[in-house]
Protein backbone atom coordinates (compact mmCIF):
# COMPACT_ATOMS: atom_id res chain seq x y z
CA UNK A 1 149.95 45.18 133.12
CA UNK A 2 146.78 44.88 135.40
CA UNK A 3 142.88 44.63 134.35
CA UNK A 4 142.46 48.63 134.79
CA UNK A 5 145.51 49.20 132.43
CA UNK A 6 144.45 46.50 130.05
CA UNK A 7 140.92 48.41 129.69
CA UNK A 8 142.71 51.35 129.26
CA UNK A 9 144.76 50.33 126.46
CA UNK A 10 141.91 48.75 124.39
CA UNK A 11 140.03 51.88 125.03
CA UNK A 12 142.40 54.15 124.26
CA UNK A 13 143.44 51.93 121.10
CA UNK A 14 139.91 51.84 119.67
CA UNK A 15 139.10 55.71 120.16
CA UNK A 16 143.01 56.40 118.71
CA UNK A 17 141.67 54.38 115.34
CA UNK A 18 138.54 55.53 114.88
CA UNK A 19 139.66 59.28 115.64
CA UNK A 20 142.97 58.53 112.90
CA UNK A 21 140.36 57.04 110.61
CA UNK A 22 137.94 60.16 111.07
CA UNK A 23 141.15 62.28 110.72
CA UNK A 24 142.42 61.17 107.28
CA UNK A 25 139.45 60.45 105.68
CA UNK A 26 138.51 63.58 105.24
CA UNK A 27 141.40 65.04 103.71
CA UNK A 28 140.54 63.51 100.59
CA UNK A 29 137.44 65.16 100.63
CA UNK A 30 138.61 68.30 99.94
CA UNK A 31 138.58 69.63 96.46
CA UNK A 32 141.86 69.70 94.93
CA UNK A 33 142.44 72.67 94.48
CA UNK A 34 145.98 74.65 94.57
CA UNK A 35 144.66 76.38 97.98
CA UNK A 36 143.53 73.56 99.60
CA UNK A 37 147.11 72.06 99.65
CA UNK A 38 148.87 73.86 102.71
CA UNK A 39 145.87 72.37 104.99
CA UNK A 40 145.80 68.85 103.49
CA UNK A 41 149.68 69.17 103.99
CA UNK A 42 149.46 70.89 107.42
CA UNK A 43 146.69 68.88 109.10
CA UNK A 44 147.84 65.64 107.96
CA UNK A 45 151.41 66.32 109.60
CA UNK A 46 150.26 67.13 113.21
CA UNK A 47 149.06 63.66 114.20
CA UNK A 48 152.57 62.38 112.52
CA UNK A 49 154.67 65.13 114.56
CA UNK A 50 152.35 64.36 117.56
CA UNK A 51 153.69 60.91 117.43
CA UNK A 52 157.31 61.81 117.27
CA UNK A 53 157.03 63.97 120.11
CA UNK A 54 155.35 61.37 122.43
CA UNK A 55 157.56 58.74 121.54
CA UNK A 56 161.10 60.93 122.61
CA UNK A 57 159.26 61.58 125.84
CA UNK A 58 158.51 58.27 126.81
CA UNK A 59 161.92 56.76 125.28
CA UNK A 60 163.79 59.25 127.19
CA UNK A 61 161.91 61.06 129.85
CA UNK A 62 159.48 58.94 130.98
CA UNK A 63 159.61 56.49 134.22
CA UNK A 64 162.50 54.12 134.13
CA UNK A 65 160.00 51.65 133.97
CA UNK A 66 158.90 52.85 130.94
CA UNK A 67 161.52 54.09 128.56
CA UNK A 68 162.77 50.02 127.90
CA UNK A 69 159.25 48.68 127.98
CA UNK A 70 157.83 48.31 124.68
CA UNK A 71 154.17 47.59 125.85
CA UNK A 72 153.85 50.74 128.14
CA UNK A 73 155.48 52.81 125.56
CA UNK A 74 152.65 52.03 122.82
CA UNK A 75 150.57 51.96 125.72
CA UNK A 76 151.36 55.62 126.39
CA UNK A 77 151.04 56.64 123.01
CA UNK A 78 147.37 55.61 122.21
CA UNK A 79 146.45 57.08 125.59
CA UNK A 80 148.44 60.12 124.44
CA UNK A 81 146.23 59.95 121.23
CA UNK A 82 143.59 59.47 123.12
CA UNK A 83 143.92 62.51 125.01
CA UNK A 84 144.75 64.62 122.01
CA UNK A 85 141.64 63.99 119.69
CA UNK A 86 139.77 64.49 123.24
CA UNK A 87 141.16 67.54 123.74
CA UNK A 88 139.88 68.42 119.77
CA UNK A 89 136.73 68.07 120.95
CA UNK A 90 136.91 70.15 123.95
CA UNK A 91 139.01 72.90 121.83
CA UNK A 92 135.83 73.09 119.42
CA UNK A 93 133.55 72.91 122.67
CA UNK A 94 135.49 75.86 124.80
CA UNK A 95 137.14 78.14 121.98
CA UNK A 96 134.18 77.31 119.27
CA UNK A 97 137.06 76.35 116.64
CA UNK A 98 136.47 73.24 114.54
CA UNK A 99 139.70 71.93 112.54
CA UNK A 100 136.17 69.95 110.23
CA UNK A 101 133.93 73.39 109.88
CA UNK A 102 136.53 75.74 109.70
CA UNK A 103 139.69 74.56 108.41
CA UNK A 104 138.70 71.85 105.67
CA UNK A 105 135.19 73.14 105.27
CA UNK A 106 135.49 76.63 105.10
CA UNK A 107 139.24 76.74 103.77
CA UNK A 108 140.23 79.52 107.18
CA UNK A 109 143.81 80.02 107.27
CA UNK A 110 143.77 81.96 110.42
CA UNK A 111 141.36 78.80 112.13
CA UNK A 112 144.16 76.68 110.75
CA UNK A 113 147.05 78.11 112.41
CA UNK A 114 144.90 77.92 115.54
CA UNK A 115 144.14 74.45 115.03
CA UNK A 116 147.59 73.51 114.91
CA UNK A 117 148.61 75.62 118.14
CA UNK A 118 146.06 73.90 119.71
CA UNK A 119 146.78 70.40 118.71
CA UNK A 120 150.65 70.43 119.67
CA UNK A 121 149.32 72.40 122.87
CA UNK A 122 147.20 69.27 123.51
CA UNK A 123 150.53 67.45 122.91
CA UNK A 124 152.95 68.70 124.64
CA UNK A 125 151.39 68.97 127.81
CA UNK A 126 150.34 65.05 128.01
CA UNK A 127 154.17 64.31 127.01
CA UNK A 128 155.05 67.04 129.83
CA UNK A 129 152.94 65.03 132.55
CA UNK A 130 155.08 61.63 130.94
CA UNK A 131 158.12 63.44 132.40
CA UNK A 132 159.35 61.69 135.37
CA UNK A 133 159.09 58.59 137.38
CA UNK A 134 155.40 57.33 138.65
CA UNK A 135 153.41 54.64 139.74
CA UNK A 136 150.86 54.28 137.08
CA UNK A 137 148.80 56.27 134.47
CA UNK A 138 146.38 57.82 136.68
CA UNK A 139 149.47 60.23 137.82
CA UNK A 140 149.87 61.08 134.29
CA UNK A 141 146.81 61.72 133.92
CA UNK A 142 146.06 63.81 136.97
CA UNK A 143 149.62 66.01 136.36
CA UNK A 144 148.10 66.86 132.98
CA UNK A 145 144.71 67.23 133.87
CA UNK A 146 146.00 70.55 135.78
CA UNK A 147 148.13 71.47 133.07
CA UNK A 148 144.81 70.75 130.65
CA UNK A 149 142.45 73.12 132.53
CA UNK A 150 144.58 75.59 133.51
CA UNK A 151 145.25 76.08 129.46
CA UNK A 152 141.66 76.01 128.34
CA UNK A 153 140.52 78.28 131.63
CA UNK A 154 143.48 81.05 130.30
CA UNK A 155 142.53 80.08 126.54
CA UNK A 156 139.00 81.53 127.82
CA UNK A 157 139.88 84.26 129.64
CA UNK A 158 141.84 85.43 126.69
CA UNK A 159 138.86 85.59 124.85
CA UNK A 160 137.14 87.01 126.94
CA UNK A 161 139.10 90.34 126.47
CA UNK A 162 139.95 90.13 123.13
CA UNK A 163 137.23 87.89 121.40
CA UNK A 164 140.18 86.26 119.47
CA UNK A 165 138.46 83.22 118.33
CA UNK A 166 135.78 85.02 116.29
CA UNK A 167 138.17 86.95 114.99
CA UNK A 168 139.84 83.88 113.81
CA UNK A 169 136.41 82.27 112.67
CA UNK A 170 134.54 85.31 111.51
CA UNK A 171 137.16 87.69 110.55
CA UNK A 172 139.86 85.35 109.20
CA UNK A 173 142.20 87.61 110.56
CA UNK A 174 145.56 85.71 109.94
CA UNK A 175 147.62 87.42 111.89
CA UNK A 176 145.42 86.44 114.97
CA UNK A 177 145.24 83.05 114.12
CA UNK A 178 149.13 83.57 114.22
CA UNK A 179 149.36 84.53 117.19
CA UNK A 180 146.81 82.74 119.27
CA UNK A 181 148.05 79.59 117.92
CA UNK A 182 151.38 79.80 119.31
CA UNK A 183 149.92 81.20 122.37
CA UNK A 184 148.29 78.02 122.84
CA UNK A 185 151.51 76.60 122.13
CA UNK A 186 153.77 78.32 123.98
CA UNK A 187 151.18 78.23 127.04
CA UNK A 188 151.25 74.24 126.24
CA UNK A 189 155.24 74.69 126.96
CA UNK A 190 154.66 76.20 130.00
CA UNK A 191 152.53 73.96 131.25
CA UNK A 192 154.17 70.93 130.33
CA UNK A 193 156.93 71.74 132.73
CA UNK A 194 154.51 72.52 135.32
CA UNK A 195 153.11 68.63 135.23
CA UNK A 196 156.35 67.28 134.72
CA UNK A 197 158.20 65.78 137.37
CA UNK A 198 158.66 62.55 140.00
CA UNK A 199 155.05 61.40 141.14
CA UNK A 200 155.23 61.81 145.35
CA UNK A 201 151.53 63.14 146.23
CA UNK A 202 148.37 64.55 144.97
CA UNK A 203 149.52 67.54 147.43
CA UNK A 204 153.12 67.57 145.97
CA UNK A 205 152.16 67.39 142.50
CA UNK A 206 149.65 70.66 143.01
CA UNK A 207 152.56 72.59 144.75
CA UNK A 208 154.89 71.64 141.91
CA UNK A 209 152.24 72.55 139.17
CA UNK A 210 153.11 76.05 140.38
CA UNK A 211 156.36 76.41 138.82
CA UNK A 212 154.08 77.16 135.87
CA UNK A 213 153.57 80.50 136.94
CA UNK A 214 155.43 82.13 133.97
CA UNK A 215 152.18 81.48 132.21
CA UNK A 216 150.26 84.02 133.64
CA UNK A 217 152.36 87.02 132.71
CA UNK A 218 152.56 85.45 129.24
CA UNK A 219 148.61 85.49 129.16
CA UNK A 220 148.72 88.97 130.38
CA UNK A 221 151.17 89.65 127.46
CA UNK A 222 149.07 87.70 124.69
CA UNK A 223 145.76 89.87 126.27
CA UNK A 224 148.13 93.19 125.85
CA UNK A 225 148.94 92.31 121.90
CA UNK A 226 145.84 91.35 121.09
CA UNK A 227 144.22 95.04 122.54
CA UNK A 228 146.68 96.60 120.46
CA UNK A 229 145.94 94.66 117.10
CA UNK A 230 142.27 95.89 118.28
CA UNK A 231 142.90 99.49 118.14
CA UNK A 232 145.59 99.55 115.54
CA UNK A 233 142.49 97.64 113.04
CA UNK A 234 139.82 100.06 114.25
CA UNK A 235 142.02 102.93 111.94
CA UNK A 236 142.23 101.01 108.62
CA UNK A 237 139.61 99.16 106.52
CA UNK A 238 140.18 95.73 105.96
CA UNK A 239 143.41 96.07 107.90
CA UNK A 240 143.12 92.37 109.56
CA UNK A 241 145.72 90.62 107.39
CA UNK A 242 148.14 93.00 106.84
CA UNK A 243 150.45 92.46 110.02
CA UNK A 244 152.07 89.51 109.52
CA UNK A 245 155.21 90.36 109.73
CA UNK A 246 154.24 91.77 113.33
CA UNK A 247 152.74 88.72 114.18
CA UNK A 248 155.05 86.29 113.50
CA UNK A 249 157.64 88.31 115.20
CA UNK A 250 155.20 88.38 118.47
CA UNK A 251 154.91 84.50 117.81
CA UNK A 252 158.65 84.07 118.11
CA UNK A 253 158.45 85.98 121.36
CA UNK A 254 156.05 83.80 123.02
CA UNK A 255 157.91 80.62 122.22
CA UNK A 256 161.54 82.30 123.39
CA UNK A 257 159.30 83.58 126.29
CA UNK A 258 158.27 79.64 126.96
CA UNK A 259 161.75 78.44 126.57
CA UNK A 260 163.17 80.71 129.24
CA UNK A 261 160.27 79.64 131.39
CA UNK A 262 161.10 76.00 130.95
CA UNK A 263 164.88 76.70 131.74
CA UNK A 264 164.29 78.76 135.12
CA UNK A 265 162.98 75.64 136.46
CA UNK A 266 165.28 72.62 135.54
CA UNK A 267 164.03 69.06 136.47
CA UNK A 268 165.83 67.74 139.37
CA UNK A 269 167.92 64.65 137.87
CA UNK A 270 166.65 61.19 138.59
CA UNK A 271 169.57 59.08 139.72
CA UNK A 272 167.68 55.92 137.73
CA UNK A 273 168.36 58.05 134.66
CA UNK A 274 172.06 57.73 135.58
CA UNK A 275 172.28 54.04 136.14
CA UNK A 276 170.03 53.65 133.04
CA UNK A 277 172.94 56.00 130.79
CA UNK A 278 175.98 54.51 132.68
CA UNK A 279 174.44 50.90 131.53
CA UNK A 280 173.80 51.67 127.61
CA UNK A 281 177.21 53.79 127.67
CA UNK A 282 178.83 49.97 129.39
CA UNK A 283 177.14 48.09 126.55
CA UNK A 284 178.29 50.16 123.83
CA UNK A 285 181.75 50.38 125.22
């Protein structure tokens, strides 16, 4: 480990405890009441299933260099921590959803489902950009950073036809919240395959990012359902939260959507992978 990745990790380790500190200590602030328990449960779980998620990427589909090295897998994981409460920040700055105003504070199921799309978006694409063999963090970080402003430049365009994030702050409207948050996602999905892959250029990695195409029609898609839950609210009073059914079943569609996306485009096999299973499969044997 050199001076620049040294920095990085005591960075990236102090910002990852303070932002865990800041994270749980507020859960406790919340009054106990019997409503208040699905979001104490729910936001206390994503930095847990964040972890989980990071940690099979970089045991398994990470570098070679990586997957056997215990200091550049925690390494990876405050950096990926790092990243994630980062990204918060930005997801309050860009969509104008806070998980502090309106999930604990103002008790917003529809901000909450949002919240937690947006989190495992954050996620998934920094473990996507962990995918692969590289010569160092900055690669990580500059395969994700594509992935990273490509989602929040869709999140906003999404917006701007639909104004879904009001509707998720102002309106409550569940359903929304629903489906924006696995939007965000299922875009996350999308876009973790597009940074994934064997570091050769800056050039290479930008033509590669394009295999992430697939997001665009499922944009176009999310833009389409949320014009329709427009109109179709316009005939009924108070008519935000009563297609949920709907909207989980347009949820389940965006994920399937981002599976097949991820499949048309298999990664290309790294023959270190081999020599790494043949030699575990020799020591068990």
């Amino acid at each position: 480990m050199d001076l620049a990745e040294f920095l990085i990790l005591i960075l990236s380790a102090y910002y990852t405890a303070k932002s865990i500190k800041d994270w749980y200590k507020r859960l406790p602030e919340l009054k106990p009441a019997k409503r208040d328990k699905a979001i104490k449960y729910v936001v206390g779980l994503l930095p847990v299933v964040s972890f989980f998620i990071i940690l099979y990427t970089l045991k398994f589909l990470a570098s070679f260099d990586v997957v056997n090295d215990r200091i550049y897998i925690i390494f990876y994981i405050l950096l990926g921590y790092a990243w994630t409460f980062l990204g918060m920040k930005l997801v309050f700055l860009f969509f104008d959803i806070s998980w502090i105003d309106d999930v604990l504070g103002l008790n917003n199921k529809a901000a909450l489902f949002a919240v937690s799309g947006s989190f495992l978006g954050l996620v998934v694409i920094y473990s996507g950009a962990n995918i692969g063999d590289g010569p160092g963090w900055w690669c990580v970080l500059f395969a994700g950073g594509l992935g990273l402003i490509t989602w929040f430049l869709l999140g906003r365009i999404i917006h701007s036809f639909t104004q879904a994030f009001e509707r998720i702050t102002i309106d409550r409207d569940i359903g929304c919240g629903i489906r924006i948050g696995t939007y965000l996602l299922a875009s996350g999905i999308i876009l973790a395959r597009a940074s994934a892959g064997d570091w050769t250029s800056f050039y290479s990695t930008i033509v590669e990012f394009l295999v992430g195409w697939p997001v665009l029609v499922l944009t176009i898609l999310a833009i389409i359902v949320e014009r329709y839950y427009i109109q179709k609210t316009k005939l009924e009073e108070n008519s935000n939260n009563i297609y949920l059914s709907s909207s989980l079943c347009c949820s389940i569609i965006y994920l399937i959507f981002a599976a097949m996306s991820v499949t048309m485009y298999p990664l290309v096999e790294n023959p270190s992978y081999d020599d790494l299973a043949a030699f575990f499969l020799g020591v068990v044997l």
